[in-house]
N, C-alpha and C. Protein backbone atom coordinates (compact mmCIF):
# COMPACT_ATOMS: atom_id res chain seq x y z
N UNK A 1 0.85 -1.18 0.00
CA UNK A 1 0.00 0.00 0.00
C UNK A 1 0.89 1.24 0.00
N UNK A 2 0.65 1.96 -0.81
CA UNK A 2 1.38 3.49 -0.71
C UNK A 2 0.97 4.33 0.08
N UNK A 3 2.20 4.98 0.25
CA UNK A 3 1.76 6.17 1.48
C UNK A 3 0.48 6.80 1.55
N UNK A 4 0.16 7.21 -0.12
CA UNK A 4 -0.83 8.47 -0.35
C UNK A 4 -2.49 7.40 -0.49
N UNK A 5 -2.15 6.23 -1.04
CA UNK A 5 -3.19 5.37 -0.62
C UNK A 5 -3.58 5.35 1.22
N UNK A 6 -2.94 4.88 1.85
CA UNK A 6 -3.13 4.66 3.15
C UNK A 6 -3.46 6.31 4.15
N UNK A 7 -3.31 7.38 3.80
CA UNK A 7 -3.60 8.28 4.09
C UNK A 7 -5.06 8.97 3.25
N UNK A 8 -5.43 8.33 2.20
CA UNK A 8 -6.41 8.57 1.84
C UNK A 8 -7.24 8.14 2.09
N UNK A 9 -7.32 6.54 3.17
CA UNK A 9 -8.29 6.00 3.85
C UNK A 9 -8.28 6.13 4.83
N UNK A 10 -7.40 6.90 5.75
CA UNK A 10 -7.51 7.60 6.96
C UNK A 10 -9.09 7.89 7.70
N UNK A 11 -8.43 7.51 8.56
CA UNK A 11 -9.88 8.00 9.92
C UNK A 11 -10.03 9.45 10.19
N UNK A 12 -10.56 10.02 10.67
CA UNK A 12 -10.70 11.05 11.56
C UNK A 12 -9.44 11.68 12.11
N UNK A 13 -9.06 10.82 12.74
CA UNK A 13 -7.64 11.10 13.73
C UNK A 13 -6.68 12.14 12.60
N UNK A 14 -6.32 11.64 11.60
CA UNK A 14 -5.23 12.16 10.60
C UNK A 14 -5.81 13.86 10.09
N UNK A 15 -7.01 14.01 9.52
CA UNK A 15 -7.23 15.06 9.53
C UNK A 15 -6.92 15.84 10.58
N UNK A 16 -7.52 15.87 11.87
CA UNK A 16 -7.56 16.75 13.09
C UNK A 16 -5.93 16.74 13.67
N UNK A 17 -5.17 16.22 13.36
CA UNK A 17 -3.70 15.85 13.89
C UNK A 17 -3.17 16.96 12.30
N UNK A 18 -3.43 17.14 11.84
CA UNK A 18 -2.83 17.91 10.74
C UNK A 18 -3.35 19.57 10.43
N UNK A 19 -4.33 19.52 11.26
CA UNK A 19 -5.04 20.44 11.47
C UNK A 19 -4.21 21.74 12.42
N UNK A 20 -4.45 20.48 13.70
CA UNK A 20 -3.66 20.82 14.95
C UNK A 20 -2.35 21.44 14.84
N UNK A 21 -1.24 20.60 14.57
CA UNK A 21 -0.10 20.53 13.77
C UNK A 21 0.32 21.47 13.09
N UNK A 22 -0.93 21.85 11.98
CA UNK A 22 -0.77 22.82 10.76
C UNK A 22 0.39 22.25 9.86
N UNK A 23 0.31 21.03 9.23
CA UNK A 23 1.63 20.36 8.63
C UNK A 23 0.89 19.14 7.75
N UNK A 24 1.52 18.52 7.10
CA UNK A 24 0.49 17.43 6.64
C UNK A 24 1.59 16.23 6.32
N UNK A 25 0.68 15.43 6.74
CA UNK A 25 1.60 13.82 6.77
C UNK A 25 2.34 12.79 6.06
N UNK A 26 1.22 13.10 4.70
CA UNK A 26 2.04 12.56 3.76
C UNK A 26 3.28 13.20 2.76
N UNK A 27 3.71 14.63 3.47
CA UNK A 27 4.85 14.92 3.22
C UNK A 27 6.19 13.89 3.68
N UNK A 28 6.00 13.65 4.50
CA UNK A 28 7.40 12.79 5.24
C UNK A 28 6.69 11.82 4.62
N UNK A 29 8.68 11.59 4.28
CA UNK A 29 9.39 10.13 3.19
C UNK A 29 9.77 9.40 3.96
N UNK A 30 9.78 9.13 5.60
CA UNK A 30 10.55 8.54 6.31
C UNK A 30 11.83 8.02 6.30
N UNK A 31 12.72 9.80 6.22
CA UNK A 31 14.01 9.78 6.02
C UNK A 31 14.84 8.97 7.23
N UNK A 32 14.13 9.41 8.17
CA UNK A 32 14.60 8.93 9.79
C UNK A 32 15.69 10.17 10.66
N UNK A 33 15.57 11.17 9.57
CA UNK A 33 16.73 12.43 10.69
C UNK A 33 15.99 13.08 11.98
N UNK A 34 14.41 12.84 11.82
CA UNK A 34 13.43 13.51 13.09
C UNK A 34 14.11 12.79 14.23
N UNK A 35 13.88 11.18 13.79
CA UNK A 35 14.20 10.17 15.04
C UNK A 35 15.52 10.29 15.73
N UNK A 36 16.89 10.43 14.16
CA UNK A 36 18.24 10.54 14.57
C UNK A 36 18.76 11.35 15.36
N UNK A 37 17.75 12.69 15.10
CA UNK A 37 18.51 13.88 15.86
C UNK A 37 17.59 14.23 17.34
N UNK A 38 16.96 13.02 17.57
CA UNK A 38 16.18 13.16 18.99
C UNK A 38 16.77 13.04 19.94
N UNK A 39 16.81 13.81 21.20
CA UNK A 39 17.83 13.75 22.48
C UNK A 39 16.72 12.55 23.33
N UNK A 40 15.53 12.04 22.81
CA UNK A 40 14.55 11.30 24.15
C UNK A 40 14.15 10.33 23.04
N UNK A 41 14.81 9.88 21.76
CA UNK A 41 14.03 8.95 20.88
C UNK A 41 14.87 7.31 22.01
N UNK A 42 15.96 7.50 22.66
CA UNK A 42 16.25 6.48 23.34
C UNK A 42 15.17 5.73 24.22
N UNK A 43 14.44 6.48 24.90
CA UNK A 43 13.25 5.95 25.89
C UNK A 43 12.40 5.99 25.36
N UNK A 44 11.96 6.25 24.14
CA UNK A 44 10.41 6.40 23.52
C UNK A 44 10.67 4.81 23.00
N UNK A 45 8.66 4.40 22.90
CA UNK A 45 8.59 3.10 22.16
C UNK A 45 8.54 3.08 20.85
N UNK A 46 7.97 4.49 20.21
CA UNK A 46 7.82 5.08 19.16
C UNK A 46 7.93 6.32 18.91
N UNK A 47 9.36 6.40 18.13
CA UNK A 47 10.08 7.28 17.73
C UNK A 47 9.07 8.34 16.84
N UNK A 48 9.58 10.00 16.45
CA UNK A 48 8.58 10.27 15.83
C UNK A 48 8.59 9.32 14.16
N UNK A 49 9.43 9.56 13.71
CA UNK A 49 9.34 8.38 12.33
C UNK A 49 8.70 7.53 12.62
N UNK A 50 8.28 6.76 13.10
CA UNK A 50 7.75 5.38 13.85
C UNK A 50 6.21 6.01 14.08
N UNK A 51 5.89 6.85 14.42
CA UNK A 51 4.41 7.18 14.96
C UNK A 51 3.77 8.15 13.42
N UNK A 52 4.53 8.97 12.63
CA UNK A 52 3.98 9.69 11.28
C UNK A 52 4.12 8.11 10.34
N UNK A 53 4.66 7.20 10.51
CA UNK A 53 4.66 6.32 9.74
C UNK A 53 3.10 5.29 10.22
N UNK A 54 2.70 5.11 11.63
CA UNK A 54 1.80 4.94 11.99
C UNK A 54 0.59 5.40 11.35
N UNK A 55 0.38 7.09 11.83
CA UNK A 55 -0.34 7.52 10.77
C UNK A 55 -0.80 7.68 9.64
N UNK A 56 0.21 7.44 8.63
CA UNK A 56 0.54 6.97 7.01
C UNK A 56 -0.13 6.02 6.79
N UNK A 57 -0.22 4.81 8.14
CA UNK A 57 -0.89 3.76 7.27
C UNK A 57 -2.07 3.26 7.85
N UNK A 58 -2.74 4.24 8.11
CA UNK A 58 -4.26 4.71 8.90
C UNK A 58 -4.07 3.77 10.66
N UNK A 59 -3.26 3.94 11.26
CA UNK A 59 -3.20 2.76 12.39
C UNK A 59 -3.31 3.54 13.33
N UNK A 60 -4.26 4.85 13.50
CA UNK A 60 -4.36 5.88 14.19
C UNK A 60 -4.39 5.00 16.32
N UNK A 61 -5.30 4.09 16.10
CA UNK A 61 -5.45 3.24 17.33
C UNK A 61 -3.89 3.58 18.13
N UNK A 62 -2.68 2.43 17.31
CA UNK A 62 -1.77 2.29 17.68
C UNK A 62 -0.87 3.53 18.47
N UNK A 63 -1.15 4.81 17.05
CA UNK A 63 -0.27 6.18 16.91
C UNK A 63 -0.88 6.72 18.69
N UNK A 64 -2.11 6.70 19.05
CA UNK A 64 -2.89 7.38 19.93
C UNK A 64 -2.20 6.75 21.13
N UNK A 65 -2.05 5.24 21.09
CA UNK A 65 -2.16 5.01 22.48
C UNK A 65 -0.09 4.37 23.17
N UNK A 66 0.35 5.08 21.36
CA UNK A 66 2.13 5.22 21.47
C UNK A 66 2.41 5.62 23.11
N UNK A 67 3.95 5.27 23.75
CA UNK A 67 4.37 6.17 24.64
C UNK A 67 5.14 6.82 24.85
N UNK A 68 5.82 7.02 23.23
CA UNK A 68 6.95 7.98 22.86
C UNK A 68 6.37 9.26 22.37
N UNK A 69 5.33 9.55 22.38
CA UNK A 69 4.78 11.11 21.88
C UNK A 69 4.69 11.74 23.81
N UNK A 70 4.95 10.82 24.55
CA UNK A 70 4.44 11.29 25.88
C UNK A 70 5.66 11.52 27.04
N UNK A 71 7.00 11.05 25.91
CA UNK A 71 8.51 11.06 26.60
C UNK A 71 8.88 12.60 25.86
N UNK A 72 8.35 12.84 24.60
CA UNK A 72 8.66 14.08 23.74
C UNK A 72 8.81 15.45 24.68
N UNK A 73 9.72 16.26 24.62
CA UNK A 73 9.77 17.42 25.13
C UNK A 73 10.29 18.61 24.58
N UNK A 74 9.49 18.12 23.34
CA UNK A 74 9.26 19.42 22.32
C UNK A 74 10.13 20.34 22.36
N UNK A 75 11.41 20.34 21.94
CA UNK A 75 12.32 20.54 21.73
C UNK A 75 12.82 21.06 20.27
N UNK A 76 12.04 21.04 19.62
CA UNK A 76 11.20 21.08 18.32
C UNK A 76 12.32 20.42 17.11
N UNK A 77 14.22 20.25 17.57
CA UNK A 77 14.54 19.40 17.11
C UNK A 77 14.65 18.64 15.40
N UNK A 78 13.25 17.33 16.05
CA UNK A 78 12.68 16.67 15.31
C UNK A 78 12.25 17.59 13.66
N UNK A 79 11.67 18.90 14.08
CA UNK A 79 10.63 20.06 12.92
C UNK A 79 12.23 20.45 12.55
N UNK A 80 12.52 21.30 13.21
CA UNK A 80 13.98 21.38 12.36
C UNK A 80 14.92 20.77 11.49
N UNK A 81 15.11 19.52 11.59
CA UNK A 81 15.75 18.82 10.89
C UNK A 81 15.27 18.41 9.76
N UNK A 82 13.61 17.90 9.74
CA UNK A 82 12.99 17.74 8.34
C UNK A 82 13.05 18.23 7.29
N UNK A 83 13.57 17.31 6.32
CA UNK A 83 14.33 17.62 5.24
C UNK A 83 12.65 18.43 4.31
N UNK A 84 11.62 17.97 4.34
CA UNK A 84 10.19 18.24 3.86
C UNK A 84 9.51 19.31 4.80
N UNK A 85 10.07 19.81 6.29
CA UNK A 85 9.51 20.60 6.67
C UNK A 85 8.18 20.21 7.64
N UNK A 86 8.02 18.58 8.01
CA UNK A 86 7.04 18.60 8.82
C UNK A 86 7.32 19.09 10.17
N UNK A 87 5.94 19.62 10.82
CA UNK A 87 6.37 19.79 12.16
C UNK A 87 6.00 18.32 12.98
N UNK A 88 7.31 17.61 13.00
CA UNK A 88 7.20 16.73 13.92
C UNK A 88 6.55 16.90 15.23
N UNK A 89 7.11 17.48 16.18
CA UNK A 89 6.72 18.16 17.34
C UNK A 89 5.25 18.36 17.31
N UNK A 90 4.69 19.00 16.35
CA UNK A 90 3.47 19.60 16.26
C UNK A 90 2.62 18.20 16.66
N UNK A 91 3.06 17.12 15.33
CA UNK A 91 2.14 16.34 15.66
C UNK A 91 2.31 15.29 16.64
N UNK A 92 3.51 15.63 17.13
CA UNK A 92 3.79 14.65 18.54
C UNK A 92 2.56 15.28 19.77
N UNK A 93 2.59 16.71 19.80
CA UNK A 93 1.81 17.72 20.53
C UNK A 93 0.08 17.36 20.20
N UNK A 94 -0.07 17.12 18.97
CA UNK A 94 -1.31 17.36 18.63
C UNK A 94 -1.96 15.36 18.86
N UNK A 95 -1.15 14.94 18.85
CA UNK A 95 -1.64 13.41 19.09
C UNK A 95 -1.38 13.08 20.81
N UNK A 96 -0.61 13.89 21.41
CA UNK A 96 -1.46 13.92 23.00
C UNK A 96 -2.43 14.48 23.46
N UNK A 97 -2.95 15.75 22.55
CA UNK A 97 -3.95 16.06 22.55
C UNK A 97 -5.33 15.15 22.67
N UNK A 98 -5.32 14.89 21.22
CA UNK A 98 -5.81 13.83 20.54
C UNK A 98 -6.02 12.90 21.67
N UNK A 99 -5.39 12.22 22.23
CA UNK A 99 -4.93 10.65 22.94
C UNK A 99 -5.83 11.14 24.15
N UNK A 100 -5.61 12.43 24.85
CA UNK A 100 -5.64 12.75 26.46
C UNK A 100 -7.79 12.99 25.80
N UNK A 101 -8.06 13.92 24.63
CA UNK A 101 -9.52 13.55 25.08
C UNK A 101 -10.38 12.66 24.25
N UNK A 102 -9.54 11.83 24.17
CA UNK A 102 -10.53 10.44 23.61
C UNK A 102 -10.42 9.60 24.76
N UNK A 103 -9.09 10.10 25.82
CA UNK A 103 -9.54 8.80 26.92
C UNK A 103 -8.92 7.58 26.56
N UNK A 104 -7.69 7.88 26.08
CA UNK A 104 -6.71 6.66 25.59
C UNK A 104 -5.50 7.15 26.66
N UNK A 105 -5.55 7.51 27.63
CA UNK A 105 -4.31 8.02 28.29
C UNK A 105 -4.12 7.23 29.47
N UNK A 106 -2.90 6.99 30.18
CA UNK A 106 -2.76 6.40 31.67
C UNK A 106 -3.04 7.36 32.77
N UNK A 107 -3.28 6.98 33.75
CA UNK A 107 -3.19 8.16 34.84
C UNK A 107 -1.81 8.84 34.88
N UNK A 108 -0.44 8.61 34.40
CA UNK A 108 0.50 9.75 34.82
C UNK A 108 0.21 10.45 33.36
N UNK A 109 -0.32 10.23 32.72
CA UNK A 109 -0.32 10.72 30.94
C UNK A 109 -1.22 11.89 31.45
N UNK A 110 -2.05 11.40 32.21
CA UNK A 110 -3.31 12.60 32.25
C UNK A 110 -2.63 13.46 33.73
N UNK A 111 -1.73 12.99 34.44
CA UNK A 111 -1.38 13.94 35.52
C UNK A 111 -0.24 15.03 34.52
N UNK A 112 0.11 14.84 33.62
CA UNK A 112 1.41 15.17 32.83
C UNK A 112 0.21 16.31 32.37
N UNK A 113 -0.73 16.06 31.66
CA UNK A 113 -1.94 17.14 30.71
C UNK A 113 -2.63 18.00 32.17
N UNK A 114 -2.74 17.80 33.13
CA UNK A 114 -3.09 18.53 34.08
C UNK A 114 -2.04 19.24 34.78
N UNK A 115 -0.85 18.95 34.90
CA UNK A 115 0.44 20.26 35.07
C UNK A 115 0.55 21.24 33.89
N UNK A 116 0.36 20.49 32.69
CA UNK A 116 0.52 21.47 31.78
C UNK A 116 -0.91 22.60 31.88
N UNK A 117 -2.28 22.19 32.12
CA UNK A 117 -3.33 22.77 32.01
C UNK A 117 -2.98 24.07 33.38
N UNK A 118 -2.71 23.44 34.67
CA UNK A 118 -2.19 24.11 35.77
C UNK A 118 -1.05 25.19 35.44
N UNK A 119 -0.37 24.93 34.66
CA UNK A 119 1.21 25.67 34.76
C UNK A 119 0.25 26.97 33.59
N UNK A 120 0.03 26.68 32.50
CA UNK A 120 -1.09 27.59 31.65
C UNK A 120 -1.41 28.70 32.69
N UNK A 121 -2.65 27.84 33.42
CA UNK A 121 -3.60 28.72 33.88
C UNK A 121 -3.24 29.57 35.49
N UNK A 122 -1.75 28.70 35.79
CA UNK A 122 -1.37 30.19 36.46
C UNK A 122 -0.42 31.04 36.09
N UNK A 123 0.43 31.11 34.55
CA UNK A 123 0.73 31.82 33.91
C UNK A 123 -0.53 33.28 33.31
N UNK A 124 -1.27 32.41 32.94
CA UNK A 124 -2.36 33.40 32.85
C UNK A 124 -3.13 34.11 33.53
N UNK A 125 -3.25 33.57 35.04
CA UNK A 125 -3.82 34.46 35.89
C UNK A 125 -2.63 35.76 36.53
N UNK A 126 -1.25 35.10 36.50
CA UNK A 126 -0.30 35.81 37.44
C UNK A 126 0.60 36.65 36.18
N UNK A 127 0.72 36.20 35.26
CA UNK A 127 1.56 37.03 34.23
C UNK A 127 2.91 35.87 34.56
N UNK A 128 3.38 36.06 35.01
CA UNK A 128 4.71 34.58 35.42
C UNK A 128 4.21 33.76 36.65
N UNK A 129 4.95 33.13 36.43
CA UNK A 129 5.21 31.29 37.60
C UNK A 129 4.62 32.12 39.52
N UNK A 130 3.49 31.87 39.81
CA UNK A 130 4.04 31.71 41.22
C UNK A 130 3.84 29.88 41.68
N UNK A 131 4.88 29.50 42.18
CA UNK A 131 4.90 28.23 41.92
C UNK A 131 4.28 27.43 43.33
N UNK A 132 3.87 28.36 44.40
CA UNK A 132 3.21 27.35 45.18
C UNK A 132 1.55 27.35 45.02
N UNK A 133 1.39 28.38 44.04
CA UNK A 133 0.01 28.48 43.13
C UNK A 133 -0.20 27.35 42.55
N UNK A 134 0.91 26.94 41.59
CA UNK A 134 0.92 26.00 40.78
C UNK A 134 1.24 24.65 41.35
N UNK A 135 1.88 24.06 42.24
CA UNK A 135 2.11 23.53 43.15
C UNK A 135 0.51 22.57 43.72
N UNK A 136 -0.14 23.52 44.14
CA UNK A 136 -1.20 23.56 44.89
C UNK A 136 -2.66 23.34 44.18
N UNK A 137 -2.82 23.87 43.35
CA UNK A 137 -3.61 23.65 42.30
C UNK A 137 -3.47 22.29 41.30
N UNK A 138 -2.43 22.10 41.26
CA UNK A 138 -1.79 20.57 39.98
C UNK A 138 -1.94 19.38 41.41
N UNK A 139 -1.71 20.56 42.68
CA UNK A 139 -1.78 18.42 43.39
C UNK A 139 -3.52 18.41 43.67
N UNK A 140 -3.85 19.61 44.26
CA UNK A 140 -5.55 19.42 43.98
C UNK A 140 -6.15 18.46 42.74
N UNK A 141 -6.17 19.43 42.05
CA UNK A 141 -6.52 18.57 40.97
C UNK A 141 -6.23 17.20 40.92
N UNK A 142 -4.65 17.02 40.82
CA UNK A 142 -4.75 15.52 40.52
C UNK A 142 -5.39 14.61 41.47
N UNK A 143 -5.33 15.36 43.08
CA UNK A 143 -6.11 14.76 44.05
C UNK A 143 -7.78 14.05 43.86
N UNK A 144 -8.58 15.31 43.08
CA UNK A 144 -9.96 15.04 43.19
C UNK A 144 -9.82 14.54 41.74
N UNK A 145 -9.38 14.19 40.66
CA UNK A 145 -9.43 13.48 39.66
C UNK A 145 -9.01 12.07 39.77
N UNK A 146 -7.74 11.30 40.98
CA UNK A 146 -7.51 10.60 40.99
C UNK A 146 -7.64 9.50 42.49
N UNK A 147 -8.07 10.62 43.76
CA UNK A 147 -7.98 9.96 45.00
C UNK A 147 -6.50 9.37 45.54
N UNK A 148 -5.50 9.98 45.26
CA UNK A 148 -4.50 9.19 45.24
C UNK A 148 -3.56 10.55 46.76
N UNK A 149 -3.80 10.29 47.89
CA UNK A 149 -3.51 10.79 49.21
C UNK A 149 -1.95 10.37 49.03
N UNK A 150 -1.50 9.35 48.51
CA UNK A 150 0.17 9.22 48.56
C UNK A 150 0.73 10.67 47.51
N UNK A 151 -0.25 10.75 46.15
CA UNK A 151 0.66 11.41 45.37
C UNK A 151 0.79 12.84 45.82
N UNK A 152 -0.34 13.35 46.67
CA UNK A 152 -0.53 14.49 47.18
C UNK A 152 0.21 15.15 48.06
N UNK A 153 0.49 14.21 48.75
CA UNK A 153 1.41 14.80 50.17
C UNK A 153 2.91 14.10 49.59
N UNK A 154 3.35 13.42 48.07
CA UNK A 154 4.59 12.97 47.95
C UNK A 154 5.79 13.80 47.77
N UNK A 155 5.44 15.06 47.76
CA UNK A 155 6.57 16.22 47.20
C UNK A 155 6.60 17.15 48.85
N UNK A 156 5.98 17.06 49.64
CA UNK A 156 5.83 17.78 50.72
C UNK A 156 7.07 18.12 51.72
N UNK A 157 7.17 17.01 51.53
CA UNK A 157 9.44 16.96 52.13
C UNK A 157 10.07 17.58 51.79
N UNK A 158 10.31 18.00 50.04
CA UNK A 158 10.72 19.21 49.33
C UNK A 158 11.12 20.25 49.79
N UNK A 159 9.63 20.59 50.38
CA UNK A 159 9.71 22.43 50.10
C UNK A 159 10.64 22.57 51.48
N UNK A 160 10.77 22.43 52.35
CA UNK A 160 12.23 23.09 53.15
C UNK A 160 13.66 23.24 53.18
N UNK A 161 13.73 22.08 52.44
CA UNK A 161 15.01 22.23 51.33
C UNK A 161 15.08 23.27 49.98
N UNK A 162 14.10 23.31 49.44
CA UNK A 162 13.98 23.91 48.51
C UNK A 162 13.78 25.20 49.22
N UNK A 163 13.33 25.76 49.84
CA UNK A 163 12.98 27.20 50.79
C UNK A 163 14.39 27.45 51.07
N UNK A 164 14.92 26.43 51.72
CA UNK A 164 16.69 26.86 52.39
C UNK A 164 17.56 27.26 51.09
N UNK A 165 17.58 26.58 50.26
CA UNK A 165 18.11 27.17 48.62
C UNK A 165 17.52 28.35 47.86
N UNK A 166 16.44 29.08 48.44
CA UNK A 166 15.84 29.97 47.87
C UNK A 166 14.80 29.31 46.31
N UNK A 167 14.47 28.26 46.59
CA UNK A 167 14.42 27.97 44.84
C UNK A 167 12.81 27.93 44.87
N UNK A 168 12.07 27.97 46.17
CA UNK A 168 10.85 28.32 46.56
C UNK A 168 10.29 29.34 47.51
N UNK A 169 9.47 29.99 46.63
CA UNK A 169 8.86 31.03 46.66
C UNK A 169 7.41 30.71 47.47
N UNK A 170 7.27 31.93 48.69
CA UNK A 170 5.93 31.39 49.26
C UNK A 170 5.15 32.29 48.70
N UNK A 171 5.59 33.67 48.56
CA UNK A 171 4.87 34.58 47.95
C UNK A 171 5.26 34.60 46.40
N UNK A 172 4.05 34.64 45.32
CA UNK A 172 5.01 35.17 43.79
C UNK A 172 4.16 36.26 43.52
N UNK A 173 4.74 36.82 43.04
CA UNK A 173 4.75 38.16 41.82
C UNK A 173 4.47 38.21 41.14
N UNK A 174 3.21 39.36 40.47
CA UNK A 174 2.03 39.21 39.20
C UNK A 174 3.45 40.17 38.80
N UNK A 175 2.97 40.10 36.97
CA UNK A 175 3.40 40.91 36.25
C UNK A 175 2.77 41.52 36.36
N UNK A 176 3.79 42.98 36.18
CA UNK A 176 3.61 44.83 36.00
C UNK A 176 1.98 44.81 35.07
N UNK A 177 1.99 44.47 34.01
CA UNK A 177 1.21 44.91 32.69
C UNK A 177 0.46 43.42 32.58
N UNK A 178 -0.62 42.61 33.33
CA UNK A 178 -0.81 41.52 32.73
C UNK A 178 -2.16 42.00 31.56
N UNK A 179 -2.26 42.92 30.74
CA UNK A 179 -2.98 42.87 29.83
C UNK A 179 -2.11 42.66 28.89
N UNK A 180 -0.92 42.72 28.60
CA UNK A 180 0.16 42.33 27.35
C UNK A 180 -0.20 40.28 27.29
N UNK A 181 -0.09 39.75 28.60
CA UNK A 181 0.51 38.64 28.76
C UNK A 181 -1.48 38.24 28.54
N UNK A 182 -2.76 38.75 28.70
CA UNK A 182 -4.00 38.65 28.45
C UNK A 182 -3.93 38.65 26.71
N UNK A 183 -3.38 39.02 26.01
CA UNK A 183 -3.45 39.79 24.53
C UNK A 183 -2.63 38.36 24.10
N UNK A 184 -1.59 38.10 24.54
CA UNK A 184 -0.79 37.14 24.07
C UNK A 184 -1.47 35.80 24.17
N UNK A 185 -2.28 35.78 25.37
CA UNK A 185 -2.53 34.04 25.32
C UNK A 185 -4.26 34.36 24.08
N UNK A 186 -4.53 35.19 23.81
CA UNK A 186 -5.90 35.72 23.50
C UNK A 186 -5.49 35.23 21.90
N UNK A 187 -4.30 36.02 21.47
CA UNK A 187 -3.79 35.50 20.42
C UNK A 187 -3.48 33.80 19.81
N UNK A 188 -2.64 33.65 20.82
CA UNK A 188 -2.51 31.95 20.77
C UNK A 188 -3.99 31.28 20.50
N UNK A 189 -4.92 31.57 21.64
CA UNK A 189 -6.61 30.79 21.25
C UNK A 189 -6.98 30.77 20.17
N UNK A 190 -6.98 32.27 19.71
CA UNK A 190 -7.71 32.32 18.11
C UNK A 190 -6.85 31.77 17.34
N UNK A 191 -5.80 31.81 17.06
CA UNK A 191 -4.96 31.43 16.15
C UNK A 191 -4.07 32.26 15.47
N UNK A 192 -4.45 33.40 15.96
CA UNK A 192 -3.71 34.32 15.05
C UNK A 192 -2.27 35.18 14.67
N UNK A 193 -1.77 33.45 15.60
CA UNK A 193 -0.05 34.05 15.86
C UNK A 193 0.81 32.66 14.60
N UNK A 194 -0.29 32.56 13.72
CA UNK A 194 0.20 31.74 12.77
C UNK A 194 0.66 32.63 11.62
């Protein structure tokens, strides 16, 4: 089956992952330089070559429930090196998306999408990091999403060490101007920083 065959019988998944992405799939020849020049393709099960090649041949199931799009740390790397210009990254990004709300995810997959949702949304309320905001909010959450009293109180030892190093903050600091940093994420939503 050829590439452009097997992407033409594509599911659902491949559109919305290309969408996301803004890149399209059956560009990559599966040179293998995304995978070569990966600093985390060592611990992944599926490299990005390995998961756009997934996609290629409609096996969206497989691509979704990969656990190398979930070792990725977008580094963007992978998009750089493509000799065709895909954004690897993108669709490493856009197939955890994908994965986290169809409900194909593990519980640390979905504690991983709830720091990121947390770290967001107190960037956006504070203008930068106050981190026992974020802290506090990401173990909540994962608390009443998961019931899990070990994972909650597991970092708690931390913070006095980390306080004695200065590297935690009890009080943080809004930005001066947070209507710049309101305008910026306002942008990102709509899209219009493409």
């Amino acid at each position: 089956m050829s590439v452009t065959t097997a992407v033409s019988a594509r599911s659902d998944v491949i559109p919305q992952v290309e969408s996301l992405a803004h890149t399209r799939i059956r560009d990559c020849y599966q040179c293998g330089k995304c995978t070569a020049g990966c600093p985390m393709a060592a611990g992944m099960d599926s490299g990005p070559t390995r998961l756009i090649r997934l996609l290629q041949l409609g096996q969206t199931g497989k691509a979704l429930g990969a656990q190398g799009m979930w070792q990725c740390v977008s580094c963007q790397t992978c998009s750089t090196r493509c000799p065709k210009s895909v954004d690897c990254a993108g669709i490493m990004d856009a197939l955890r998306q994908l994965s986290f709300e169809r409900g194909v995810t593990t519980p640390e997959q979905q504690r991983t999408v709830l720091f990121q949702k947390a770290f967001l949304a107190n960037i956006r309320r504070n203008g930068r990091l106050n981190e026992l905001e974020l802290i506090g909010e990401f173990k909540l959450t994962t608390f009443v999403s998961g019931r899990s009293v070990s994972f909650l109180l597991k970092d708690a030892t931390l913070a006095p060490e980390l306080m004695k190093r200065k590297k935690f903050h009890l009080v943080g600091e809004k930005a001066r101007d947070r209507a710049v940093v309101a305008r910026i994420f306002a942008r990102c939503m709509d899209g219009s920083h493409l």
